[in-house]
N, C-alpha and C. Protein backbone atom coordinates (compact mmCIF):
# COMPACT_ATOMS: atom_id res chain seq x y z
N UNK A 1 -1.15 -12.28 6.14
CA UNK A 1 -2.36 -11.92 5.45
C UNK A 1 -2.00 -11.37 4.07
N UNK A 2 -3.29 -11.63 3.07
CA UNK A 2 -2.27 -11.49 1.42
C UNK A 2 -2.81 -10.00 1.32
N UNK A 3 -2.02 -9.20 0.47
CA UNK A 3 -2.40 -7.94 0.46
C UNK A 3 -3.41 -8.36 -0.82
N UNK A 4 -4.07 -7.30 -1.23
CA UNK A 4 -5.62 -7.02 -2.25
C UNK A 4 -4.59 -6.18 -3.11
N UNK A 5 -4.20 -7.22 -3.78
CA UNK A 5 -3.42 -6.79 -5.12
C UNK A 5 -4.53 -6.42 -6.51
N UNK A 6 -5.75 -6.94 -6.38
CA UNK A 6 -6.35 -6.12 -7.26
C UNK A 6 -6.73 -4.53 -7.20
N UNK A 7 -7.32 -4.40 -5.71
CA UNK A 7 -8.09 -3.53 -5.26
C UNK A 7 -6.24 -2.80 -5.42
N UNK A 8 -5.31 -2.82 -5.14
CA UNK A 8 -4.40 -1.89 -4.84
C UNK A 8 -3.96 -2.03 -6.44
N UNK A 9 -3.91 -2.51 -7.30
CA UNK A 9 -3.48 -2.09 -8.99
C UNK A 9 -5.04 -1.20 -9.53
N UNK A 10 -6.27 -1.16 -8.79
CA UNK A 10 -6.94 -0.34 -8.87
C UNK A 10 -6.69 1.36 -8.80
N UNK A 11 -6.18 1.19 -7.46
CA UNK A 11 -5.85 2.34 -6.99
C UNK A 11 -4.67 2.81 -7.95
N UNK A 12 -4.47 2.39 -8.24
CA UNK A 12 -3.13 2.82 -8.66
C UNK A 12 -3.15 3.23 -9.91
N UNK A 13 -4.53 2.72 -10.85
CA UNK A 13 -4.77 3.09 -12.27
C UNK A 13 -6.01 3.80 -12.08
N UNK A 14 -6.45 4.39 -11.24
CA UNK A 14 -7.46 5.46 -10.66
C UNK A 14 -6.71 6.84 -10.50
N UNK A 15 -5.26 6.63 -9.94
CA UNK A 15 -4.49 7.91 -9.44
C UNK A 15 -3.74 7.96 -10.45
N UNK A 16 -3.59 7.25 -11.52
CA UNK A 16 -2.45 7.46 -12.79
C UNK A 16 -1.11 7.29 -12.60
N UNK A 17 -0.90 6.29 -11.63
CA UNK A 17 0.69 5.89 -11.20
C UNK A 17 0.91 4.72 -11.88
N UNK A 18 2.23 5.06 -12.39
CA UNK A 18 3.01 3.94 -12.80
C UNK A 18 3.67 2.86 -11.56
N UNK A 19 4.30 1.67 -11.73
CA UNK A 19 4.69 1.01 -10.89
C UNK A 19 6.22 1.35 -10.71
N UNK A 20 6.73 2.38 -11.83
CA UNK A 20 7.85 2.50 -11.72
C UNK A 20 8.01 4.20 -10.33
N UNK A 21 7.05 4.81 -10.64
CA UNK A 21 6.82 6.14 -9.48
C UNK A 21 6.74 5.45 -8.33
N UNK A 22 5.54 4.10 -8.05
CA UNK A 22 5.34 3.91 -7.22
C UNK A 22 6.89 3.16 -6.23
N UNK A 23 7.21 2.54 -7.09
CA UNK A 23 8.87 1.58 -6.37
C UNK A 23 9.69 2.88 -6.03
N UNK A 24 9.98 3.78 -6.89
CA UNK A 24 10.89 5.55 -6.24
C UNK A 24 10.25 5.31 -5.19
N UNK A 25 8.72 5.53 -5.39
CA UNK A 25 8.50 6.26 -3.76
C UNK A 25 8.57 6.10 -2.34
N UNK A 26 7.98 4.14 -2.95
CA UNK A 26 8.61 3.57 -1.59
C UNK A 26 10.15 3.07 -1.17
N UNK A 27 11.09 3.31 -2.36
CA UNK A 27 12.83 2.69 -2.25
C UNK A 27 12.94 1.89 -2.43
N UNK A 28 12.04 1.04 -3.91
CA UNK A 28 12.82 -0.28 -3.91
C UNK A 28 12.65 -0.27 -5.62
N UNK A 29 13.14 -1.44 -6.07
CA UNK A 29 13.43 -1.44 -7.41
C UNK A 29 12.13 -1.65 -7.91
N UNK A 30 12.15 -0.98 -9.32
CA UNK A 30 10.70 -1.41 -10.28
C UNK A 30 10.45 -2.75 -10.12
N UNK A 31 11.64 -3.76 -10.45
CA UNK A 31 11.14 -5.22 -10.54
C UNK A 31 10.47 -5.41 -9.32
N UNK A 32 11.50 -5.35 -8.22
CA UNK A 32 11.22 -5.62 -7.08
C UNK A 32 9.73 -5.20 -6.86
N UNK A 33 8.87 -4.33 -6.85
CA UNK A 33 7.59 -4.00 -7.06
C UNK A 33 6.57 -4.50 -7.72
N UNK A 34 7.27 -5.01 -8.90
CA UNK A 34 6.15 -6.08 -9.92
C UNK A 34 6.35 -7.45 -9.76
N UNK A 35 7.05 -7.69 -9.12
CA UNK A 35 7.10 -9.19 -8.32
C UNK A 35 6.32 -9.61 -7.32
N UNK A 36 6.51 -8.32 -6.36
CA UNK A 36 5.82 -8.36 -5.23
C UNK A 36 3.50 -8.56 -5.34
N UNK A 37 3.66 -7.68 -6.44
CA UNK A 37 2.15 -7.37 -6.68
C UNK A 37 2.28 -8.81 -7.65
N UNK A 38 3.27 -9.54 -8.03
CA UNK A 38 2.48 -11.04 -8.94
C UNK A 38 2.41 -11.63 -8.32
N UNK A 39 3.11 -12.24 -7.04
CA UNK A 39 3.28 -13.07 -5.58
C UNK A 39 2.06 -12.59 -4.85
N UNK A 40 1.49 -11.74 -4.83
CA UNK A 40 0.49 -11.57 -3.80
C UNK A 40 0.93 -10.47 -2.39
N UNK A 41 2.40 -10.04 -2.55
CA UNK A 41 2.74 -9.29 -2.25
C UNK A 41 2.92 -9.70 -0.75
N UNK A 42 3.97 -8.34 -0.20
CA UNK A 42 4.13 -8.16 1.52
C UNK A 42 4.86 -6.89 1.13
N UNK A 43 4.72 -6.18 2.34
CA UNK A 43 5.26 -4.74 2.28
C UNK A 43 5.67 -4.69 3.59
N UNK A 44 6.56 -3.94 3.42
CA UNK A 44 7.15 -3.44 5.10
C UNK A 44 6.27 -2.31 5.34
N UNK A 45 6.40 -2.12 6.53
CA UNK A 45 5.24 -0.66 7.02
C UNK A 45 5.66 0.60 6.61
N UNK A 46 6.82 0.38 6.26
CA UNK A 46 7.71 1.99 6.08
C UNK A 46 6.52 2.33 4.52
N UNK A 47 7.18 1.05 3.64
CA UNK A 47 6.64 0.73 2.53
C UNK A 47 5.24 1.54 2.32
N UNK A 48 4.51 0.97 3.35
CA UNK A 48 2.93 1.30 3.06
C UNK A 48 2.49 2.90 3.29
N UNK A 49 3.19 2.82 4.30
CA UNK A 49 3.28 4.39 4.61
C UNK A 49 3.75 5.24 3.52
N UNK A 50 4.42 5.39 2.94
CA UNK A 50 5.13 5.75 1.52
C UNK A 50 3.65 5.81 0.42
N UNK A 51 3.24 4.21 0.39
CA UNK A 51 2.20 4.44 -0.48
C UNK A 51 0.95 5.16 -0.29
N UNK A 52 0.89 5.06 0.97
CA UNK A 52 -0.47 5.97 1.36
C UNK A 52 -0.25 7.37 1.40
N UNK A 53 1.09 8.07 0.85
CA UNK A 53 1.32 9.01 1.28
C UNK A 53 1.51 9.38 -0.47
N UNK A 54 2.33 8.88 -1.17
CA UNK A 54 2.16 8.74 -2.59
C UNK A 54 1.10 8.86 -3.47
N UNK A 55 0.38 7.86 -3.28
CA UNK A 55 -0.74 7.36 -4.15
C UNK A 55 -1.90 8.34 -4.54
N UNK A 56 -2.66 8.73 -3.80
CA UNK A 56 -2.79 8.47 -1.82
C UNK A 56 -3.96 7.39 -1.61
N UNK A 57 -3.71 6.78 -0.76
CA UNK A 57 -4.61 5.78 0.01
C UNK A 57 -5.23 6.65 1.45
N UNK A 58 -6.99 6.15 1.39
CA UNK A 58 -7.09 6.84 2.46
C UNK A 58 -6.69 5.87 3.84
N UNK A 59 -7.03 5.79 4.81
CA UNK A 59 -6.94 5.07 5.63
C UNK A 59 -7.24 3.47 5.85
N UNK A 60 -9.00 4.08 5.55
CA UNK A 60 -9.95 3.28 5.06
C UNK A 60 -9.27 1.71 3.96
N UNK A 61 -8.59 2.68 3.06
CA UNK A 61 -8.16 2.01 1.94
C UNK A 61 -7.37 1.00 2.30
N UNK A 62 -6.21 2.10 2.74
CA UNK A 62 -5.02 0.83 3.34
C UNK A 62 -5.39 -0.01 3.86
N UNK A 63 -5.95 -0.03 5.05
CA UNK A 63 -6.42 -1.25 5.51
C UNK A 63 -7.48 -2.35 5.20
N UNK A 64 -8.08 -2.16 3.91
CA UNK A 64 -8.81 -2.95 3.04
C UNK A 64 -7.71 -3.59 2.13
N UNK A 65 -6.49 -2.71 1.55
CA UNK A 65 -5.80 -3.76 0.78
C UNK A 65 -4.74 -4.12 1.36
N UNK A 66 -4.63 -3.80 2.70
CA UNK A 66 -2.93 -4.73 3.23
C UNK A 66 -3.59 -5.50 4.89
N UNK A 67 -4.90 -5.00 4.81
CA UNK A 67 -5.03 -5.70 6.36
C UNK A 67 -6.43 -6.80 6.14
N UNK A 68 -6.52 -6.70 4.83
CA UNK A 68 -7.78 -7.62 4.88
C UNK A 68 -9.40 -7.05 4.62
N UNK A 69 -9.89 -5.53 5.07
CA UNK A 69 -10.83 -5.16 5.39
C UNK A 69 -10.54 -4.15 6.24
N UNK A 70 -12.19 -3.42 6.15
CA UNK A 70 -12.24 -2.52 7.34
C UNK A 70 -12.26 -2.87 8.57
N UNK A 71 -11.83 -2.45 9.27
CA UNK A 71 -11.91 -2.61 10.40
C UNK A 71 -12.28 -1.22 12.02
N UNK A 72 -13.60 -1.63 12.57
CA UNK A 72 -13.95 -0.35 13.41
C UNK A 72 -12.79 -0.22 14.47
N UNK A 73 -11.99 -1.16 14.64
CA UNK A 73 -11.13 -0.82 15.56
C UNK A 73 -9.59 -0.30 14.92
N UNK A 74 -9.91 0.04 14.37
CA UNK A 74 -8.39 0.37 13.32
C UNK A 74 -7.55 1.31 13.59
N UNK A 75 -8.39 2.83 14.31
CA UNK A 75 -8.07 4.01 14.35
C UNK A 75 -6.90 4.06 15.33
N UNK A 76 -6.12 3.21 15.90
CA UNK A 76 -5.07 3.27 16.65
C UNK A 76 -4.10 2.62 15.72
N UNK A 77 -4.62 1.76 15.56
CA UNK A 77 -3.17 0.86 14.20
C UNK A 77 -2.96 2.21 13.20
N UNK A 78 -3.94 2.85 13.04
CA UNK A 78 -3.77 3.42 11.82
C UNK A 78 -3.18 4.60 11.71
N UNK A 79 -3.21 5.21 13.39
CA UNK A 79 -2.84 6.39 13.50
C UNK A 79 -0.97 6.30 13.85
N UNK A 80 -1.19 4.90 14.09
CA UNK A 80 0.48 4.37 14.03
C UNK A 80 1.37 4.04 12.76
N UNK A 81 0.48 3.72 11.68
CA UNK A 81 0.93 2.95 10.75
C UNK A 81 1.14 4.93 9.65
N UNK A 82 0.36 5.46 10.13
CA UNK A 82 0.53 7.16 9.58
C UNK A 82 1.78 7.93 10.68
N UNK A 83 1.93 7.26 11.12
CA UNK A 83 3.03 8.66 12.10
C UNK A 83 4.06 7.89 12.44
N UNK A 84 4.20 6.64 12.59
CA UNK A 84 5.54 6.09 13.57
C UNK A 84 6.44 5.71 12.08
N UNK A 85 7.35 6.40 12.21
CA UNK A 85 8.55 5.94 11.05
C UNK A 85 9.64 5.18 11.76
């Protein structure tokens, strides 16, 4: 599923982050980060977790730009995708 590379370069110029804070935060290189968001992106979960924790993304959020949408059944993925490292 493609991540919402607009809606997430939104977020990201809403919270005043650079792409270079954002690659520190999750451990990977600046390029590596602006490649990913021109491709349409994929993130590892560690990854996302990082960003939602960074940024911040609410829940809600994350899963509108890496899962597609909201979703009412989410609150178990989500409470996994926030706590399991």
């Amino acid at each position: 599923m493609a991540v919402d590379i607009r809606l997430l370069k939104a977020k990201l110029k809403y919270h005043s982050k650079t792409y270079y804070e954002v690659a520190q935060a999750i451990g990977i290189n600046r390029d590596t980060f602006t490649r990913r968001l021109e491709d349409g992106g994929s993130f590892r979960v560690r990854e996302v977790q990082a960003m939602m924790e960074h940024i911040p993304l609410t829940r809600d959020e994350t899963w509108e730009i890496f899962f597609g949408g909201v979703n009412d059944g989410f609150e178990r993925a989500a409470s996994c995708v926030c706590s399991c490292s």
